[in-house]
PDB file of N, CA and C in Angstrom:
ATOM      1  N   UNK A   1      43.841  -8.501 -71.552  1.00  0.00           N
ATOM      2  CA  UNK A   1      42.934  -7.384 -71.693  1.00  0.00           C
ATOM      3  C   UNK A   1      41.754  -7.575 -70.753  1.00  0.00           C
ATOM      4  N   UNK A   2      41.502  -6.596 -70.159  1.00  0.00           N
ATOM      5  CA  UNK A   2      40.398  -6.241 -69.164  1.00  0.00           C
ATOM      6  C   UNK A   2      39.093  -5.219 -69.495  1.00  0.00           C
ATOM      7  N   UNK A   3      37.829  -5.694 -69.645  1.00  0.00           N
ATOM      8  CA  UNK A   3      37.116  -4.794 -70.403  1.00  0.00           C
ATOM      9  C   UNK A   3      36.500  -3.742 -69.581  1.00  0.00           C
ATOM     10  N   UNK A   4      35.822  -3.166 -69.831  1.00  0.00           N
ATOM     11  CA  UNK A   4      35.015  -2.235 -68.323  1.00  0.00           C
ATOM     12  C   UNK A   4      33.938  -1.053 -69.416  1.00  0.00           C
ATOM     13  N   UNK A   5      32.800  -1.248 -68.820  1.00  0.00           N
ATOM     14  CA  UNK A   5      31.803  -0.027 -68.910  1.00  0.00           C
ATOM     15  C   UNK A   5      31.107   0.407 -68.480  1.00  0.00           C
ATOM     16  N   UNK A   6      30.437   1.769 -68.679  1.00  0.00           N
ATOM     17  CA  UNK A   6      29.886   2.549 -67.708  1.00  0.00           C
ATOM     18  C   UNK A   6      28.538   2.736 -68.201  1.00  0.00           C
ATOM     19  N   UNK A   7      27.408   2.304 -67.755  1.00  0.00           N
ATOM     20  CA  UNK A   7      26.297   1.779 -68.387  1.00  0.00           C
ATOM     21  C   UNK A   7      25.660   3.640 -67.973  1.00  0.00           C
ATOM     22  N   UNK A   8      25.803   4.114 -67.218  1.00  0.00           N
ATOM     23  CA  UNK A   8      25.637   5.742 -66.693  1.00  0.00           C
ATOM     24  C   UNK A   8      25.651   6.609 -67.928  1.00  0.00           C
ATOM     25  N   UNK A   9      26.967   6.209 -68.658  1.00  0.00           N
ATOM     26  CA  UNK A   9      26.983   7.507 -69.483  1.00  0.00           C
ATOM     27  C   UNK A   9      27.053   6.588 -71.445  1.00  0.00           C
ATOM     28  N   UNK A  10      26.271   5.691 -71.085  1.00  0.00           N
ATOM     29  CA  UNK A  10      26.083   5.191 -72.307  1.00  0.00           C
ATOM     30  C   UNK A  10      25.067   5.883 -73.667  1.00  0.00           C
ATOM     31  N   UNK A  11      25.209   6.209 -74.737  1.00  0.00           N
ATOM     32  CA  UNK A  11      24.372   6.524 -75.255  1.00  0.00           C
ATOM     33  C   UNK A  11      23.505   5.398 -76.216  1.00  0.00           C
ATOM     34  N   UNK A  12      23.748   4.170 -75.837  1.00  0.00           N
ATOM     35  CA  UNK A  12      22.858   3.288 -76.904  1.00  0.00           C
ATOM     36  C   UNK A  12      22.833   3.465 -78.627  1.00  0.00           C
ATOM     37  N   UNK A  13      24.663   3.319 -78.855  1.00  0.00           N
ATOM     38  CA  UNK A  13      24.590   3.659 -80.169  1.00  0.00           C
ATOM     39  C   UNK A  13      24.278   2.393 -80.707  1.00  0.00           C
ATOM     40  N   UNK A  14      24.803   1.044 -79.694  1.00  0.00           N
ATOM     41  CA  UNK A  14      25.172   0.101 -80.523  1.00  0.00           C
ATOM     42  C   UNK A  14      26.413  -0.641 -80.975  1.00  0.00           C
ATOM     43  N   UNK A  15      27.235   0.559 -81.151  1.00  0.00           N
ATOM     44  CA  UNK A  15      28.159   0.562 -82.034  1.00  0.00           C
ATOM     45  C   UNK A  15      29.013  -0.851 -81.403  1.00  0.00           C
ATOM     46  N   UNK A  16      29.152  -0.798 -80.242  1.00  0.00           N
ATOM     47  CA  UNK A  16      30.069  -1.671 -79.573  1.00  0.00           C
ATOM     48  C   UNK A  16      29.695  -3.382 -79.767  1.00  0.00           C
ATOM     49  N   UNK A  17      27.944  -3.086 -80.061  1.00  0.00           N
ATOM     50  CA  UNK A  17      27.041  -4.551 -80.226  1.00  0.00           C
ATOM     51  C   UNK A  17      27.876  -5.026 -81.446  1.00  0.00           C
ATOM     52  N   UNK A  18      27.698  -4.304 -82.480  1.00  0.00           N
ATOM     53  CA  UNK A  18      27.928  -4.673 -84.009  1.00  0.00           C
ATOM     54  C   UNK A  18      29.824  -5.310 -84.186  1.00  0.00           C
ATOM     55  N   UNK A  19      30.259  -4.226 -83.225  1.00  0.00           N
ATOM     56  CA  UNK A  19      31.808  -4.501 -83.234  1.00  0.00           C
ATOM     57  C   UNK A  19      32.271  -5.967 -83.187  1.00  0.00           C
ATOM     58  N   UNK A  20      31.999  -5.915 -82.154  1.00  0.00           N
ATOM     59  CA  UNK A  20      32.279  -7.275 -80.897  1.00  0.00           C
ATOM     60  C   UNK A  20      31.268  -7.758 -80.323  1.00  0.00           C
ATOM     61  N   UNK A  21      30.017  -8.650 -81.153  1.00  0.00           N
ATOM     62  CA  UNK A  21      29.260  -8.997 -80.577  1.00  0.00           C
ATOM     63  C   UNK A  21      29.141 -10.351 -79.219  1.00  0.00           C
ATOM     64  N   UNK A  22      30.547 -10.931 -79.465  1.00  0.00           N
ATOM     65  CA  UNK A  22      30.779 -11.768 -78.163  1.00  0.00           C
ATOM     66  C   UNK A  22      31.129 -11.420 -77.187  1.00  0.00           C
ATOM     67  N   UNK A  23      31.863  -9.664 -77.094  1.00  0.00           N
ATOM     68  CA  UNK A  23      32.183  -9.216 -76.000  1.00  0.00           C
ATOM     69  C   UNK A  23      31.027  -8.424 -75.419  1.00  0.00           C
ATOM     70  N   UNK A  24      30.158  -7.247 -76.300  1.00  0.00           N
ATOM     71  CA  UNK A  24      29.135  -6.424 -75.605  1.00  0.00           C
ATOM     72  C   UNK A  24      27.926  -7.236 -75.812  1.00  0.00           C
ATOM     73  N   UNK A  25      26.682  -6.478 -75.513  1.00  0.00           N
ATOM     74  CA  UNK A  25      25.380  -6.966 -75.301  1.00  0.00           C
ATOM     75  C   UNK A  25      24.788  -5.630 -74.901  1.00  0.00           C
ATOM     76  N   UNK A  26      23.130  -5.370 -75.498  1.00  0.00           N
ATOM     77  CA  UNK A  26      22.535  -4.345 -74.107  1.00  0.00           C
ATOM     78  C   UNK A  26      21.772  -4.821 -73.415  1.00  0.00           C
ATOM     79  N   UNK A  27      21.936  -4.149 -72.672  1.00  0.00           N
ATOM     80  CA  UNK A  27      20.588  -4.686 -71.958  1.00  0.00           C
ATOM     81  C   UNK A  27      19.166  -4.070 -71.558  1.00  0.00           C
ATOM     82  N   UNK A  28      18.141  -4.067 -71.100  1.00  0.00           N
ATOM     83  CA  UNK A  28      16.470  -4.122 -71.323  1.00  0.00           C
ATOM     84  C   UNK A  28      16.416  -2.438 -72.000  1.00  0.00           C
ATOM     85  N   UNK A  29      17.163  -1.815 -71.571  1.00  0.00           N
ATOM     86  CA  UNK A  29      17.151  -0.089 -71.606  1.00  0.00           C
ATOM     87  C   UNK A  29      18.048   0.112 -72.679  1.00  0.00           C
ATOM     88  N   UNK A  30      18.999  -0.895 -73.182  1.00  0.00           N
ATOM     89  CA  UNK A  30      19.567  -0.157 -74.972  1.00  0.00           C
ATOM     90  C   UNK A  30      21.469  -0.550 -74.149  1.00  0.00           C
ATOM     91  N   UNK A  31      21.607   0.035 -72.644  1.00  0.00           N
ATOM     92  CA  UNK A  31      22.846   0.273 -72.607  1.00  0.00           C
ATOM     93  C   UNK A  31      23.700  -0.647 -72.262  1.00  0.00           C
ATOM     94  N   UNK A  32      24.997  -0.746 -72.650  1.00  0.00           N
ATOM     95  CA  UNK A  32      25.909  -1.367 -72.553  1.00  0.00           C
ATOM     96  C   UNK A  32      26.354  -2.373 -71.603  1.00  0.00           C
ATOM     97  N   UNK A  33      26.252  -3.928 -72.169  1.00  0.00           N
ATOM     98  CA  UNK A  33      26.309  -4.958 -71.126  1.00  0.00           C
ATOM     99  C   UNK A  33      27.866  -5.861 -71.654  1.00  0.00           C
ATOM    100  N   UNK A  34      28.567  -5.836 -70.876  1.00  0.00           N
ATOM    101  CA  UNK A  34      29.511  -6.341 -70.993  1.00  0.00           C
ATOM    102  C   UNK A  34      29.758  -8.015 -71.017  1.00  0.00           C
ATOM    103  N   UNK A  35      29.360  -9.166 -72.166  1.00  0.00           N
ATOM    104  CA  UNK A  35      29.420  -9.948 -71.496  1.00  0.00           C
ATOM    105  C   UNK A  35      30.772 -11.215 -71.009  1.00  0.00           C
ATOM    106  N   UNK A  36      32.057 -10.540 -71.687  1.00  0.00           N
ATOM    107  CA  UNK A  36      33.108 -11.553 -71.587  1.00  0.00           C
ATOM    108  C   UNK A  36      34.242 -10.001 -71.139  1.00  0.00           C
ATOM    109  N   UNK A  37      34.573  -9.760 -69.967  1.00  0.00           N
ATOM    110  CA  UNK A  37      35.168  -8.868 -69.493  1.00  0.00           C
ATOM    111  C   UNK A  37      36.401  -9.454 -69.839  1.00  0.00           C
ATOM    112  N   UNK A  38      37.000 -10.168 -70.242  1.00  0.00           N
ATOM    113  CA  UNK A  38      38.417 -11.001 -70.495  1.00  0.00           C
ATOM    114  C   UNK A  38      38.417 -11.530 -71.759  1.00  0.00           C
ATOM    115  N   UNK A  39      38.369 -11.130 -72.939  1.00  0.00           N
ATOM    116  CA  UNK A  39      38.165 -11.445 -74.356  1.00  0.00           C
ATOM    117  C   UNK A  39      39.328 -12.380 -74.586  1.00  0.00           C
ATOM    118  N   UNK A  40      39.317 -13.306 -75.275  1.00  0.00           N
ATOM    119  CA  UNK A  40      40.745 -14.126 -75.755  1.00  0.00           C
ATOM    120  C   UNK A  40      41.430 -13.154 -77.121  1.00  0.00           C
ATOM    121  N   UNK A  41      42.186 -12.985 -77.055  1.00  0.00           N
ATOM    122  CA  UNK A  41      43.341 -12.769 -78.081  1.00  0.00           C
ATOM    123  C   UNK A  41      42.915 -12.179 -79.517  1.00  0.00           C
ATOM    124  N   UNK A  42      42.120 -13.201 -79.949  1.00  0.00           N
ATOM    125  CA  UNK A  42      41.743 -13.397 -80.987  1.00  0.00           C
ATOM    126  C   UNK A  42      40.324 -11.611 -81.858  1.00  0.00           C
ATOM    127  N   UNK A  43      40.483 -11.099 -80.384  1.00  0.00           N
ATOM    128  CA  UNK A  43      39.034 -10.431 -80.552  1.00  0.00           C
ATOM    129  C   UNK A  43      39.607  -9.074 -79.672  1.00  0.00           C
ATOM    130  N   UNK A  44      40.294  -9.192 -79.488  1.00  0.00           N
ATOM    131  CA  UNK A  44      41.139  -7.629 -78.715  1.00  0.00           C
ATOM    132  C   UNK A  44      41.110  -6.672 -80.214  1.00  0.00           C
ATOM    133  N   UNK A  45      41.634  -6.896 -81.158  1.00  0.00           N
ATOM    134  CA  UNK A  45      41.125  -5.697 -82.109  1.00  0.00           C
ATOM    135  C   UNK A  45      39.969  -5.077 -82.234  1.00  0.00           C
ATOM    136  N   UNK A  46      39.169  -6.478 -82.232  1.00  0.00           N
ATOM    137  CA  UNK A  46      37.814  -5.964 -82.157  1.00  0.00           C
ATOM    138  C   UNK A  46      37.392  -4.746 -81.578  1.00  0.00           C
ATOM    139  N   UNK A  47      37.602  -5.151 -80.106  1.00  0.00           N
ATOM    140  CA  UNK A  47      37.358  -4.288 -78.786  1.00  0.00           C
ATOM    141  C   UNK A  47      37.848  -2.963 -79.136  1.00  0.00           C
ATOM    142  N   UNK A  48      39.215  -3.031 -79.177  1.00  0.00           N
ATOM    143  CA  UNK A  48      39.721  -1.990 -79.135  1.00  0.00           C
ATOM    144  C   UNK A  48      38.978  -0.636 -80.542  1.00  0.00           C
ATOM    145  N   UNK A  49      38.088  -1.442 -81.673  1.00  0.00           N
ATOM    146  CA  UNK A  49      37.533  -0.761 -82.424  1.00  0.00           C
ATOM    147  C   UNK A  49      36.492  -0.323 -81.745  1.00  0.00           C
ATOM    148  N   UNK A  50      35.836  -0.662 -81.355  1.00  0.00           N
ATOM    149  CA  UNK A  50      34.616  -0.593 -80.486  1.00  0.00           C
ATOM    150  C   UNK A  50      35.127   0.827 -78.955  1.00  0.00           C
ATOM    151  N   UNK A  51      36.061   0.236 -78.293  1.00  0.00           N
ATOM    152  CA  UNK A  51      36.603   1.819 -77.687  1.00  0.00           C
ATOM    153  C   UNK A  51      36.591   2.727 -78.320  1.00  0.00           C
ATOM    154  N   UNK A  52      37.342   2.644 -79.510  1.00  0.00           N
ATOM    155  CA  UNK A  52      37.719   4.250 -80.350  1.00  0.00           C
ATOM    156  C   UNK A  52      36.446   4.386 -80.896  1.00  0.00           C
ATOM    157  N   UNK A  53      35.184   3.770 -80.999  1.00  0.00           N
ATOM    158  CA  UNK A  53      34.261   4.248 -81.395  1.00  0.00           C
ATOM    159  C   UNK A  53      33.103   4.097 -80.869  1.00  0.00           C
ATOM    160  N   UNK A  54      33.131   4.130 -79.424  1.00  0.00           N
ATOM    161  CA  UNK A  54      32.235   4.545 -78.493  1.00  0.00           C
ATOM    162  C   UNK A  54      32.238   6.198 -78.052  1.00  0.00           C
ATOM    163  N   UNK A  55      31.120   6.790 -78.758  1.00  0.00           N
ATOM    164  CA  UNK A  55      30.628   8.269 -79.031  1.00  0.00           C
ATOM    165  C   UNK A  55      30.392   8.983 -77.489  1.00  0.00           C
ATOM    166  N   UNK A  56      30.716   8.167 -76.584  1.00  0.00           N
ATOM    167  CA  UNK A  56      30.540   8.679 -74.899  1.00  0.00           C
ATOM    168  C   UNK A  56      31.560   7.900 -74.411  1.00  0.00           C
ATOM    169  N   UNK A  57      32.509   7.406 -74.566  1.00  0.00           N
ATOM    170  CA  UNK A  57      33.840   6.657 -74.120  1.00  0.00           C
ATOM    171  C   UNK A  57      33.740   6.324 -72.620  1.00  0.00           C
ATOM    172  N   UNK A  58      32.223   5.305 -72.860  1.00  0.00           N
ATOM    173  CA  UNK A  58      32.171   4.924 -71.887  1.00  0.00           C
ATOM    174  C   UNK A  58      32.393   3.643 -71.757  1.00  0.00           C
ATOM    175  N   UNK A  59      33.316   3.028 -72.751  1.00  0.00           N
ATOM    176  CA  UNK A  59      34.239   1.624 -72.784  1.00  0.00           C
ATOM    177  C   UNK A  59      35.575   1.607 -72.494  1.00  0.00           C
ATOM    178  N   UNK A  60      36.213   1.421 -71.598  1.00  0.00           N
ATOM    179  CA  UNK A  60      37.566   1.026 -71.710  1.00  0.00           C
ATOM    180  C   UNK A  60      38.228  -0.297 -71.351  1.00  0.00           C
ATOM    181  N   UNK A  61      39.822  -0.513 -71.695  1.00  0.00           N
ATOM    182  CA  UNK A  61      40.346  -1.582 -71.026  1.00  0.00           C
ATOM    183  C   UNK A  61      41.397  -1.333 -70.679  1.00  0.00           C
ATOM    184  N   UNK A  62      41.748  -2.616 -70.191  1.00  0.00           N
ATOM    185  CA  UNK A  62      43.236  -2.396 -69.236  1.00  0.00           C
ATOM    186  C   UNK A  62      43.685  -3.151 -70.089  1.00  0.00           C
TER     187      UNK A  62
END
């Protein structure tokens, strides 16, 4: 899994912080900081909760 976001069309819900807090982060402005673009195994559900519930789907992966 490959993570990717678009800090442009972020709305600073959060939501993605609370999900997967080892994968996202924000940063100084609220929006979306990606910090493990390659999650191990263990935490891909996570993520993938955090996609389906990013309110500007400005998270995806490969």
């Amino acid at each position: 899994m490959r993570v990717f976001a678009t800090k442009e069309t972020c709305a600073v819900s959060s939501l993605c912080v609370y999900q997967a807090p080892e994968v996202f982060d924000q940063d100084e402005e609220g929006q979306v900081e990606v910090l493990d673009p390659e999650p191990p195994a263990e935490l891909h559900e996570d993520v993938r909760i955090a996609v389906r519930g990013c309110p500007t789907q400005s998270i995806r992966v490969e």
